[in-house]
C-alpha atoms as a PDB file:
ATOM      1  CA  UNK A   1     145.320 129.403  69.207  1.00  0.00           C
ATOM      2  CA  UNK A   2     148.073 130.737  71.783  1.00  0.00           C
ATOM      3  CA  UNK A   3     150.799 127.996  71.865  1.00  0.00           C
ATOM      4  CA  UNK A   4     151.778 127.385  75.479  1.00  0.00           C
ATOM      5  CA  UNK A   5     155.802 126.845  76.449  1.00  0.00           C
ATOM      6  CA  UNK A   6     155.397 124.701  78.901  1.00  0.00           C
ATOM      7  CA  UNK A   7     158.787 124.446  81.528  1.00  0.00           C
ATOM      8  CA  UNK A   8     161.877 121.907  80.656  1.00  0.00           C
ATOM      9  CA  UNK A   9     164.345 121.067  82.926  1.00  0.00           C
ATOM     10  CA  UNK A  10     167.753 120.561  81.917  1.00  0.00           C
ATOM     11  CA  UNK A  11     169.718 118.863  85.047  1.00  0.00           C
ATOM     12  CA  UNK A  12     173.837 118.771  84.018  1.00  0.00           C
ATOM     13  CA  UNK A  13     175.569 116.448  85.516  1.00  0.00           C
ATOM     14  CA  UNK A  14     179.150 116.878  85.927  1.00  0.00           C
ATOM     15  CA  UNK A  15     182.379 114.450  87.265  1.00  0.00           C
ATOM     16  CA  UNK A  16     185.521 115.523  86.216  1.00  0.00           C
ATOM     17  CA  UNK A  17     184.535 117.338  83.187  1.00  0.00           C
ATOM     18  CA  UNK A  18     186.436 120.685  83.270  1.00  0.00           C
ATOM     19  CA  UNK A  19     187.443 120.085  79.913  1.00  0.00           C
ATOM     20  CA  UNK A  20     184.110 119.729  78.377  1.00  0.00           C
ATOM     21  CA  UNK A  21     181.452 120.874  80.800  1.00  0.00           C
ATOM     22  CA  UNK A  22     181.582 124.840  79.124  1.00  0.00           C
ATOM     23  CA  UNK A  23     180.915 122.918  75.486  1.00  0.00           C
ATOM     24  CA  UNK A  24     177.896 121.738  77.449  1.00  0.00           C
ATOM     25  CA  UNK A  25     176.862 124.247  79.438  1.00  0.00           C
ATOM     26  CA  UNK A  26     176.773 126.529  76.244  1.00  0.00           C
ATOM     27  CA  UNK A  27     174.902 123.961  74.231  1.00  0.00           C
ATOM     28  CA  UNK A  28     172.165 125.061  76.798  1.00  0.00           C
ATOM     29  CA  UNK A  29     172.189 128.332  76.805  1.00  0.00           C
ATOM     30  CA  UNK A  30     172.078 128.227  72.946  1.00  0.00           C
ATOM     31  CA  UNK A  31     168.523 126.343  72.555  1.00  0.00           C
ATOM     32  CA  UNK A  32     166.193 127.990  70.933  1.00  0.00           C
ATOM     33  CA  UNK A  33     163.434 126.701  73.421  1.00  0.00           C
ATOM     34  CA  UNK A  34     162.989 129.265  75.724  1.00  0.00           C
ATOM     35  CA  UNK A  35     161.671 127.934  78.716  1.00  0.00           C
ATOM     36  CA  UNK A  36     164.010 125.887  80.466  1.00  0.00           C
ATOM     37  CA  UNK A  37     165.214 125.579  83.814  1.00  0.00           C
ATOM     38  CA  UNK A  38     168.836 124.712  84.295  1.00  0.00           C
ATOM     39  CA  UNK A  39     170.364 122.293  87.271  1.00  0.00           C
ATOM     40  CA  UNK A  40     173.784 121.751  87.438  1.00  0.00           C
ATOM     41  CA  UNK A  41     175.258 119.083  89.469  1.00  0.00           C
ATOM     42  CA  UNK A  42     178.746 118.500  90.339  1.00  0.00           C
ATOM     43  CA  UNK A  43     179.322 114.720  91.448  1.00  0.00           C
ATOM     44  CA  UNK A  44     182.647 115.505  93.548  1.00  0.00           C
ATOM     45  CA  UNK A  45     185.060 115.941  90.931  1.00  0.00           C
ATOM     46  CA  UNK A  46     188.448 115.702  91.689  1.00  0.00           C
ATOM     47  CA  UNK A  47     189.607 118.096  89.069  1.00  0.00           C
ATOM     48  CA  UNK A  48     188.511 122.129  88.536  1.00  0.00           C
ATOM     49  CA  UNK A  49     185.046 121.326  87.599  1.00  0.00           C
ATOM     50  CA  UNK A  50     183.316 122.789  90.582  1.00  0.00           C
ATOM     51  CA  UNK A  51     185.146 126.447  89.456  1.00  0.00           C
ATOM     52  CA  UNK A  52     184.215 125.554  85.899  1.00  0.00           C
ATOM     53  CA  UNK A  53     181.014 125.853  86.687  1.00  0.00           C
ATOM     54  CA  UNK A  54     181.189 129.109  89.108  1.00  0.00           C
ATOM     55  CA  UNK A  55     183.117 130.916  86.397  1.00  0.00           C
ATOM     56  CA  UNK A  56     180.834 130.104  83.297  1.00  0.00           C
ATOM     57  CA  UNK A  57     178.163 131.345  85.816  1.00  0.00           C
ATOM     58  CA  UNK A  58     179.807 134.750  86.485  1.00  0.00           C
ATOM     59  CA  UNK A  59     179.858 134.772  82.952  1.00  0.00           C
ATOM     60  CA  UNK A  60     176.491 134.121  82.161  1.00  0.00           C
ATOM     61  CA  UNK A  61     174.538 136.388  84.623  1.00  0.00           C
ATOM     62  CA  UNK A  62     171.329 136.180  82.528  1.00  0.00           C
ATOM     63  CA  UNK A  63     171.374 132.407  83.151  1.00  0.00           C
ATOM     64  CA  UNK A  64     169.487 131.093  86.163  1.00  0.00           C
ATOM     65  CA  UNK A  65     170.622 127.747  87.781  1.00  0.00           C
ATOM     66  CA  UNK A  66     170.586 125.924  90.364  1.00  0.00           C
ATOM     67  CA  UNK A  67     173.238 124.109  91.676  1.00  0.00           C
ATOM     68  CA  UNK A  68     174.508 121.021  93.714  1.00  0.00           C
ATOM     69  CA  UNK A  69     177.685 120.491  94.428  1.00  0.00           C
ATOM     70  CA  UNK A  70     178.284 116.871  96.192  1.00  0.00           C
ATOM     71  CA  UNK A  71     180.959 116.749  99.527  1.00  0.00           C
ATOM     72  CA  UNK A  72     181.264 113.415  98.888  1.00  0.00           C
ATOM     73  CA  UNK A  73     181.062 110.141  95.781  1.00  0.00           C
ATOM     74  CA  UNK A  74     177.473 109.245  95.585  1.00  0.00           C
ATOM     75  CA  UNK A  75     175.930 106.689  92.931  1.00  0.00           C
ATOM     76  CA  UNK A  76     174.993 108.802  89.546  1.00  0.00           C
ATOM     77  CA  UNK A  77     171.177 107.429  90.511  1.00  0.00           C
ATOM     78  CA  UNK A  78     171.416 108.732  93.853  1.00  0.00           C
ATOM     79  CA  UNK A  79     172.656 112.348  92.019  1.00  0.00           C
ATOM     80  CA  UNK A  80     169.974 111.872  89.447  1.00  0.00           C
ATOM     81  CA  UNK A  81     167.083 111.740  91.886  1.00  0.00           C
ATOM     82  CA  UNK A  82     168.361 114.370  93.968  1.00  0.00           C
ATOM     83  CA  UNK A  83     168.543 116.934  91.021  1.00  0.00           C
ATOM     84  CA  UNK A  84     164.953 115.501  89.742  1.00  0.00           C
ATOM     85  CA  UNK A  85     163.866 116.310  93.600  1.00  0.00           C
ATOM     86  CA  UNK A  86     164.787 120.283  92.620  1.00  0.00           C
ATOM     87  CA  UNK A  87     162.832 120.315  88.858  1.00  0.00           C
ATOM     88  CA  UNK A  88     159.972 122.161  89.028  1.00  0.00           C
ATOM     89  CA  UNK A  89     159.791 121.137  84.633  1.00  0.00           C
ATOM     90  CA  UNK A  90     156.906 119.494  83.358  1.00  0.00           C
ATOM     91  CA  UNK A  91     159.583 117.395  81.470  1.00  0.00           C
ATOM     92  CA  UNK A  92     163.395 116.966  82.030  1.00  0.00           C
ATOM     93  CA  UNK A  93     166.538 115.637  80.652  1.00  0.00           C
ATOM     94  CA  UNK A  94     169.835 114.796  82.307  1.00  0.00           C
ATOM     95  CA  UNK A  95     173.068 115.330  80.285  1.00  0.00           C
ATOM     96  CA  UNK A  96     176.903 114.461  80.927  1.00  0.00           C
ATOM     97  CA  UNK A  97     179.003 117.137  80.773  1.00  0.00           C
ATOM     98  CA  UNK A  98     180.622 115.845  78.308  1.00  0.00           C
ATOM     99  CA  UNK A  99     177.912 115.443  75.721  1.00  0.00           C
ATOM    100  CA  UNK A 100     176.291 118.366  73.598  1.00  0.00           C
ATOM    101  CA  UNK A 101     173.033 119.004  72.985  1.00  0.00           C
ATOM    102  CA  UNK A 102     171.780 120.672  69.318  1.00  0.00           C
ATOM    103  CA  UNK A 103     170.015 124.062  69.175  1.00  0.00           C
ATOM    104  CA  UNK A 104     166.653 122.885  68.112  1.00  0.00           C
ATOM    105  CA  UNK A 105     166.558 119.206  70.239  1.00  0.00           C
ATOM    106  CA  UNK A 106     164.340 120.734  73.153  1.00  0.00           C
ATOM    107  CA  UNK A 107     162.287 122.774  70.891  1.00  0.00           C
ATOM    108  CA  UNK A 108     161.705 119.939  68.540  1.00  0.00           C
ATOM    109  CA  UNK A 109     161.219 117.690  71.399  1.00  0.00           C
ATOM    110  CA  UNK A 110     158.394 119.765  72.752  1.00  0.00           C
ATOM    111  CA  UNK A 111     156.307 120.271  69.998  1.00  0.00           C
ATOM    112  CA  UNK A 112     156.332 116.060  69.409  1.00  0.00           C
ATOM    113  CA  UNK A 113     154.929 116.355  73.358  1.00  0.00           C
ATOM    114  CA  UNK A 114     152.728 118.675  72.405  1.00  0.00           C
ATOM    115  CA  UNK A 115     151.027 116.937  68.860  1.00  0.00           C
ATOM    116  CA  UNK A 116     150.354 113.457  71.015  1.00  0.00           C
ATOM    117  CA  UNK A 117     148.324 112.163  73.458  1.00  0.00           C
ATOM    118  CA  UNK A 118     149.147 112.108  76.940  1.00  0.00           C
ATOM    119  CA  UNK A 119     150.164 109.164  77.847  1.00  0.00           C
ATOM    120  CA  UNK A 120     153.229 109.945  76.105  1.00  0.00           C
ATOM    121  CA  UNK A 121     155.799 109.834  78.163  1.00  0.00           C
ATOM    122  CA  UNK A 122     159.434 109.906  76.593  1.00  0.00           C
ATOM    123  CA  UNK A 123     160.668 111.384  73.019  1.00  0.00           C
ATOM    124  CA  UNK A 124     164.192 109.890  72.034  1.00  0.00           C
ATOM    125  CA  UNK A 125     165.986 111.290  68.799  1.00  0.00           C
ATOM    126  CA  UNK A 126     169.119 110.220  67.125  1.00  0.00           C
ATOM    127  CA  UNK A 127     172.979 111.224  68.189  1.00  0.00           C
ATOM    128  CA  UNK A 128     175.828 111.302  66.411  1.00  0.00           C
ATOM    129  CA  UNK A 129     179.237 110.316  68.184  1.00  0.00           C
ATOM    130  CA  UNK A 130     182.533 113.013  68.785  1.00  0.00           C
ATOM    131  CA  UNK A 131     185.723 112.529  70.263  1.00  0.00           C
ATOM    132  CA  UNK A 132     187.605 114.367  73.339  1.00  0.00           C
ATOM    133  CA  UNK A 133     188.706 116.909  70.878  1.00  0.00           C
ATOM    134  CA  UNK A 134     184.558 117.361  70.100  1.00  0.00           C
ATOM    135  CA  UNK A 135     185.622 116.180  66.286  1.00  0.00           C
ATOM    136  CA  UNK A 136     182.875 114.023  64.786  1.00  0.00           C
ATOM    137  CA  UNK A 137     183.981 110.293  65.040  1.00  0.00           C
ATOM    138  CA  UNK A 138     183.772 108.670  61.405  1.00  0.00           C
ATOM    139  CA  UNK A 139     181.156 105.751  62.514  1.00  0.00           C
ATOM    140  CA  UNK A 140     177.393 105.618  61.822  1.00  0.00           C
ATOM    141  CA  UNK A 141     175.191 107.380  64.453  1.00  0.00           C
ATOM    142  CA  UNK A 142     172.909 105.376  66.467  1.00  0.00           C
ATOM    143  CA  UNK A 143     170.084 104.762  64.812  1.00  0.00           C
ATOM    144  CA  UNK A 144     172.008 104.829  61.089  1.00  0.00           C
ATOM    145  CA  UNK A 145     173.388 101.280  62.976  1.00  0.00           C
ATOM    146  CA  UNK A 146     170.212  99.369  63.166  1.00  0.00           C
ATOM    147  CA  UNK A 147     169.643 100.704  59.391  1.00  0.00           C
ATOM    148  CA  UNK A 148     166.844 102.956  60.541  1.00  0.00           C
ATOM    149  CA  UNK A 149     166.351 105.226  57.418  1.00  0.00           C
ATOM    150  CA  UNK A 150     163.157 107.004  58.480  1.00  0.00           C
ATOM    151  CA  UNK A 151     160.702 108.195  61.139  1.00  0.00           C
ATOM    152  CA  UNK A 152     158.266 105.496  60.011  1.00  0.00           C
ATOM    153  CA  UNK A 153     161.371 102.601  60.963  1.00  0.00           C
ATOM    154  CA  UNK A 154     161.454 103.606  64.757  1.00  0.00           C
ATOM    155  CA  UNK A 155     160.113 102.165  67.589  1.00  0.00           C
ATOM    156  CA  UNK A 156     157.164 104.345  68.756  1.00  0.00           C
ATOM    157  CA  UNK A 157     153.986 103.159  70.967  1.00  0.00           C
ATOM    158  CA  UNK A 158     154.563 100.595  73.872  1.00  0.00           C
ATOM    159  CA  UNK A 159     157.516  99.626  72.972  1.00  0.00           C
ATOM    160  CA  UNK A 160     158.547  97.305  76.451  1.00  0.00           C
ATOM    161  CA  UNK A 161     159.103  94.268  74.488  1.00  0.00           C
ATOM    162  CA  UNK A 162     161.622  95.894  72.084  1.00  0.00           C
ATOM    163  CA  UNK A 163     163.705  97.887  74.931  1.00  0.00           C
ATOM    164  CA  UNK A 164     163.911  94.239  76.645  1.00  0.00           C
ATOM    165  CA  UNK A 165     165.846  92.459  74.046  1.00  0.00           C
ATOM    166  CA  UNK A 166     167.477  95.655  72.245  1.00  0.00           C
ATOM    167  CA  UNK A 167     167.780  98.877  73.858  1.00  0.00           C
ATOM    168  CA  UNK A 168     168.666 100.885  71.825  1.00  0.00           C
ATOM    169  CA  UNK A 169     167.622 104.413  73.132  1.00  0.00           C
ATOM    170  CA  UNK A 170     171.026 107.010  73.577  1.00  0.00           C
ATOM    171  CA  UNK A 171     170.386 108.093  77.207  1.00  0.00           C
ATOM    172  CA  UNK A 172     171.136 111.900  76.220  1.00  0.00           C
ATOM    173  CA  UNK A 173     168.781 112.006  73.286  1.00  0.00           C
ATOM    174  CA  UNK A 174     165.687 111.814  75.450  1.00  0.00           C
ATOM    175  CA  UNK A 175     163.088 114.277  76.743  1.00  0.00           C
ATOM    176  CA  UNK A 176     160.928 112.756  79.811  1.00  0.00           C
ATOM    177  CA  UNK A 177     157.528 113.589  81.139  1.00  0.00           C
ATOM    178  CA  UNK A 178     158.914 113.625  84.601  1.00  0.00           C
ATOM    179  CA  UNK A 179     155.274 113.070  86.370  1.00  0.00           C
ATOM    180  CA  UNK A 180     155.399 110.012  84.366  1.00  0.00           C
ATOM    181  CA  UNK A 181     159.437 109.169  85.470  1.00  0.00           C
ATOM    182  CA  UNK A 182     158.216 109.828  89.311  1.00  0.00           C
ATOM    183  CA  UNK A 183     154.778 107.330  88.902  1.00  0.00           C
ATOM    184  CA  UNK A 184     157.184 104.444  88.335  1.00  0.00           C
ATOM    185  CA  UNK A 185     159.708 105.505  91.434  1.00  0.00           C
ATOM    186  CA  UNK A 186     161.986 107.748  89.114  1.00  0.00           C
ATOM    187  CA  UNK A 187     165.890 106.346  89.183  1.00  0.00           C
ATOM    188  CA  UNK A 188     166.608 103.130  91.193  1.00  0.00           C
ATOM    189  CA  UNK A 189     169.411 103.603  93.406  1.00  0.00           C
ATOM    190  CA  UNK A 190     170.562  99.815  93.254  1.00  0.00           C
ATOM    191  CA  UNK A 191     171.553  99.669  89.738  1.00  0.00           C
ATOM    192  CA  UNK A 192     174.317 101.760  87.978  1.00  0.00           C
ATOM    193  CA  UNK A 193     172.492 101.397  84.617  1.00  0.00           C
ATOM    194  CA  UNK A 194     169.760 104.118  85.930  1.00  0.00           C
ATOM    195  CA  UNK A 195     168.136 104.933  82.433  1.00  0.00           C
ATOM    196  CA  UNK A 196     167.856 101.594  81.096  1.00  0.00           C
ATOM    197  CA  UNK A 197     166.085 100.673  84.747  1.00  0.00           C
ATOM    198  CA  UNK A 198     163.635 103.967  84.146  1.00  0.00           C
ATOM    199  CA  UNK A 199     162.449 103.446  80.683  1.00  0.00           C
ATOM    200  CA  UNK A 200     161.630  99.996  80.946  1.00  0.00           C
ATOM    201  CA  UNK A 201     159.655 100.721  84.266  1.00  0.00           C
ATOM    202  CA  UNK A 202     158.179 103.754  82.326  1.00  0.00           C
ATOM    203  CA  UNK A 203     157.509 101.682  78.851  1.00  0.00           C
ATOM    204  CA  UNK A 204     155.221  98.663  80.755  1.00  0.00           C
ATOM    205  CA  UNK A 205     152.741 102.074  81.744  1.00  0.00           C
ATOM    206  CA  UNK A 206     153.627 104.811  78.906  1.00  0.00           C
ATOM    207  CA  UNK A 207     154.470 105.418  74.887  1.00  0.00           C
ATOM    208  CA  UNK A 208     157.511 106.186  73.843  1.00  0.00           C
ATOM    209  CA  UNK A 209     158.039 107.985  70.575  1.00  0.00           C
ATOM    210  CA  UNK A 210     161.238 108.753  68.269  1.00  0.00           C
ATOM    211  CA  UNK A 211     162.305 111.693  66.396  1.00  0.00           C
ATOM    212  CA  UNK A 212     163.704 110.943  62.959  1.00  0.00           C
ATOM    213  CA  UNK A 213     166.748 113.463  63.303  1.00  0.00           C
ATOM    214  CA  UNK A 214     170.075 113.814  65.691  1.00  0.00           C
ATOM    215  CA  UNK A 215     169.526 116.246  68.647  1.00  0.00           C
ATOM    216  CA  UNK A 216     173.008 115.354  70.434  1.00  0.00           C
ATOM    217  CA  UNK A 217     176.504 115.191  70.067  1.00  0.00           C
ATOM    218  CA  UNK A 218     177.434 111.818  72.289  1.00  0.00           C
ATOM    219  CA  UNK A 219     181.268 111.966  73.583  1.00  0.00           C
ATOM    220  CA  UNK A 220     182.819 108.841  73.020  1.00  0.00           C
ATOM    221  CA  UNK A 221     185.920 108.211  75.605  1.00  0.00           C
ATOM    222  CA  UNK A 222     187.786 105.223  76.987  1.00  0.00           C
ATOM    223  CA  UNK A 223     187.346 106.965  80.765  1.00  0.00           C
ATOM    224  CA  UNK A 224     183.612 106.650  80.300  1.00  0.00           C
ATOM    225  CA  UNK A 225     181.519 105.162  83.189  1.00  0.00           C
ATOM    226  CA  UNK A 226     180.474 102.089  80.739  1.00  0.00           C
ATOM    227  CA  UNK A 227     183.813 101.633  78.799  1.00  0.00           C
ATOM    228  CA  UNK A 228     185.670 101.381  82.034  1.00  0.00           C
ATOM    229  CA  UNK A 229     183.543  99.162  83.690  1.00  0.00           C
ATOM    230  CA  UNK A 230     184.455  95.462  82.994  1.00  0.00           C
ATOM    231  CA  UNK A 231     181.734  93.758  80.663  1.00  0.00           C
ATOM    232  CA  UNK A 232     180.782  91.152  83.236  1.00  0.00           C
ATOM    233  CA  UNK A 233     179.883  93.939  85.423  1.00  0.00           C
ATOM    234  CA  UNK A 234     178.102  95.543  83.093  1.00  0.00           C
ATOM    235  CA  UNK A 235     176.024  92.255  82.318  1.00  0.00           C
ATOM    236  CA  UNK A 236     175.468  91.992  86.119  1.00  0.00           C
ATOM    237  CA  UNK A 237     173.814  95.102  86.496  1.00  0.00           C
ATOM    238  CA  UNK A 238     171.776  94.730  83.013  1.00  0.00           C
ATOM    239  CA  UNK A 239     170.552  91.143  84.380  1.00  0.00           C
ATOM    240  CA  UNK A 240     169.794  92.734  88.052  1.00  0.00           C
ATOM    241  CA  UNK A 241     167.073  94.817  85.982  1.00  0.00           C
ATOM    242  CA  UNK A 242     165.931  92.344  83.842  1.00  0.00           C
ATOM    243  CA  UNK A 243     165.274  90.052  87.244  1.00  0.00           C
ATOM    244  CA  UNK A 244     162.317  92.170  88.070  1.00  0.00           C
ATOM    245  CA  UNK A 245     160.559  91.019  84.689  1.00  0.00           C
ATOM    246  CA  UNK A 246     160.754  87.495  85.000  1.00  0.00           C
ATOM    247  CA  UNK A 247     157.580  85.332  85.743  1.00  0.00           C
ATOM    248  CA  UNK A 248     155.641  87.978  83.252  1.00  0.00           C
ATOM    249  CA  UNK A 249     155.720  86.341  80.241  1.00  0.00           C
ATOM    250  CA  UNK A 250     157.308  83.004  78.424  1.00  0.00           C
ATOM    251  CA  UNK A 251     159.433  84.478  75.896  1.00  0.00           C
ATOM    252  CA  UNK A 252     160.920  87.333  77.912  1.00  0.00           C
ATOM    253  CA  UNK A 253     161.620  84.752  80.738  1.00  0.00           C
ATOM    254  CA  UNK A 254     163.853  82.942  77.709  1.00  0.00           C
ATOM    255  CA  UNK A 255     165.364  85.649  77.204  1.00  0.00           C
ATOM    256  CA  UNK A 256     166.558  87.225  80.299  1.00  0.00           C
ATOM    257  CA  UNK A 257     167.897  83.213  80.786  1.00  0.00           C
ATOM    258  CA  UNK A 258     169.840  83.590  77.574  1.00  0.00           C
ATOM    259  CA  UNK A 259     171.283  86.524  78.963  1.00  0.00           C
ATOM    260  CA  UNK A 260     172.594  84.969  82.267  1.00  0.00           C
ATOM    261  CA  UNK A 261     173.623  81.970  80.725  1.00  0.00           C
ATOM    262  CA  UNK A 262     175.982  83.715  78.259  1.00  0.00           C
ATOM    263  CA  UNK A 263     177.101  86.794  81.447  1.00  0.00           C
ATOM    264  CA  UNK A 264     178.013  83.779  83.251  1.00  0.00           C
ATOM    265  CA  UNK A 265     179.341  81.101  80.764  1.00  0.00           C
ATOM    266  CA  UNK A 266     182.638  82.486  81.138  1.00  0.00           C
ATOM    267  CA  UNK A 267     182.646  82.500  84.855  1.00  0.00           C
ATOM    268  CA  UNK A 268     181.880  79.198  85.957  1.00  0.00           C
ATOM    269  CA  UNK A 269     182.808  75.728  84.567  1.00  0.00           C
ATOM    270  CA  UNK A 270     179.143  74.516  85.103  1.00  0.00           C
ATOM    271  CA  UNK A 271     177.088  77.266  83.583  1.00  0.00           C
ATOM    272  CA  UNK A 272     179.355  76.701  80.537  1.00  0.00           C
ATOM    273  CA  UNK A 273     178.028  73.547  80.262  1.00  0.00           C
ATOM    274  CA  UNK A 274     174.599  74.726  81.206  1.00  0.00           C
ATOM    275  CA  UNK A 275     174.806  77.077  78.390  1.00  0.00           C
ATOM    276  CA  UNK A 276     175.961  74.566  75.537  1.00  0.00           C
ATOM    277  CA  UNK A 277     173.093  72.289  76.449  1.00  0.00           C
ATOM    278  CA  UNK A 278     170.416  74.933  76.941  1.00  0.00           C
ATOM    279  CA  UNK A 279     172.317  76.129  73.001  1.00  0.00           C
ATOM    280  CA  UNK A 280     172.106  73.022  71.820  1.00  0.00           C
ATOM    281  CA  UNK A 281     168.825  72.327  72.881  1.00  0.00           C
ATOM    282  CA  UNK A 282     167.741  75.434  70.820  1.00  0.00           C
ATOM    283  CA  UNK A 283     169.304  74.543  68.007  1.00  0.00           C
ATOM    284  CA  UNK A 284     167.555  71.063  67.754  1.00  0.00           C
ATOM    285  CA  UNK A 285     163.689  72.791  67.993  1.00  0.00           C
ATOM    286  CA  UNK A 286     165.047  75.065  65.754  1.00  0.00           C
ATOM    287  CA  UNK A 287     165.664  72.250  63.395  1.00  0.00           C
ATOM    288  CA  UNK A 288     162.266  70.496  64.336  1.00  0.00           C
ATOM    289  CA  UNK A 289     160.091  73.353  63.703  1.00  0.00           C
ATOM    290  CA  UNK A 290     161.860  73.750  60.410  1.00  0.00           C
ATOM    291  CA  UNK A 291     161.499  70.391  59.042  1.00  0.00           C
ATOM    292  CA  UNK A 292     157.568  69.878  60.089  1.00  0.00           C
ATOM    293  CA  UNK A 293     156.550  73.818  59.306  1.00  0.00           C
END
């Protein structure tokens, strides 16, 4: 049986990354997969990044990439779908370029494609977590936090329900069927969380499947989109994606309202007291159901 190889694309995105984006951009010329198509974006950085990238290239004359590099700040969704508008890959991944990927993660990625059916439509593995210096950070990886010990411990299937109240998918450890990622719109534009907005669309329609092993080294710094964002923010943008999912079912409706009750608790005099009755209230069915079942 011939094995076919079929075409990944890598899309690198990069915003003020000169220190890190080689680390990166190395980290993909180094997989063993051979069939990838590279895409590197630069997002407008206001440091060397943009010559970064033209001197790694000079460098590299045997790699072939495209590039894109912004004349003005865009949203990293309106970057994303822009670079997924030039991949001509029958799947894709988009990496910071300040993360770095393993040898074998596209390879292994593949072949996990390849062994399933075809409504598979994203492969997430495990990452372990380095620091500016590209040290390894002395903290658990991500899937060693929710105590997941094996292959048979992770979320696999249609798995919508789970990404809902936990998601706990690294953004960088994923390989997507991008046929799949353009069915259900690809990256909305309105939302600065754009993969947790992609895979839930994706997991309602498609399975999801994890790897039991770490396929990328995840840069952990304060200057980070997320870190630097304040948390209510955060929350804001997490609860405009959940909004699209209320009305489907009871217990995801409760939920998404336990979510807005504690984003906004803090904010506002009455949803603090909204939220200790609508507490309260839990805690005394909680208390029912115990003492009749």
């Amino acid at each position: 049986m011939v094995q076919s190889f079929p075409l990944v694309t890598i899309i690198a995105i990069s915003y003020n990354h000169e220190e890190f984006l080689e680390e990166t951009l190395e980290s993909i010329k180094n997989q063993t997969y051979g069939n990838i198509e590279l895409i590197i974006l630069d997002a407008f950085s206001k440091d060397q990044s943009v010559s970064k990238i033209n001197s790694w290239l000079q460098r590299n004359p045997e790699v072939e990439a495209k590039t894109i590099f912004q004349a003005e700040t865009k949203k990293i969704t309106a970057n994303a779908n822009e670079a997924l508008e030039l991949a001509t890959g029958e799947f894709y991944q988009i990496l910071s370029c300040d993360d770095v990927l393993l040898s074998d993660k596209i390879e292994s990625q593949v072949k996990v494609f390849q062994d399933s059916d075809e409504n598979l439509g994203v492969v997430y593995c495990d990452a372990s977590k380095i620091d500016q210096e590209s040290n390894e950070i002395d903290q658990p990886t991500f899937f060693a936090e929710r105590n997941w010990k094996s292959e048979s411990q992770l979320p696999s299937g249609m798995i919508f329900p789970l990404l809902l109240t936990d998601y706990f998918i690294t953004a960088p450890s994923v390989l997507v069927r991008k046929s799949m990622a353009m069915e259900v719109g690809g990256y909305n534009s309105e939302v600065m969380m754009e993969d947790l907005d992609l895979f839930l669309k994706m997991a309602q329609k498609f399975s999801f499947k994890g790897l039991f092993q770490i396929g990328v080294k995840y840069r952990i710094l304060e200057t980070s989109l997320l870190r630097s964002t304040d948390p209510f923010n955060r929350q804001s943008n997490r609860l405009k994606i959940y909004a699209s999912y209320l009305g489907q079912k009871g217990e995801w409706d409760r939920f998404i309202t336990h979510q807005f009750l504690l984003a906004y608790q803090g904010k506002s005099t009455f949803y603090k007291l909204v939220f200790s009755i609508y507490a309260g209230l839990q805690k005394f069915l909680r208390t029912k159901f115990k003492k009749h079942y």
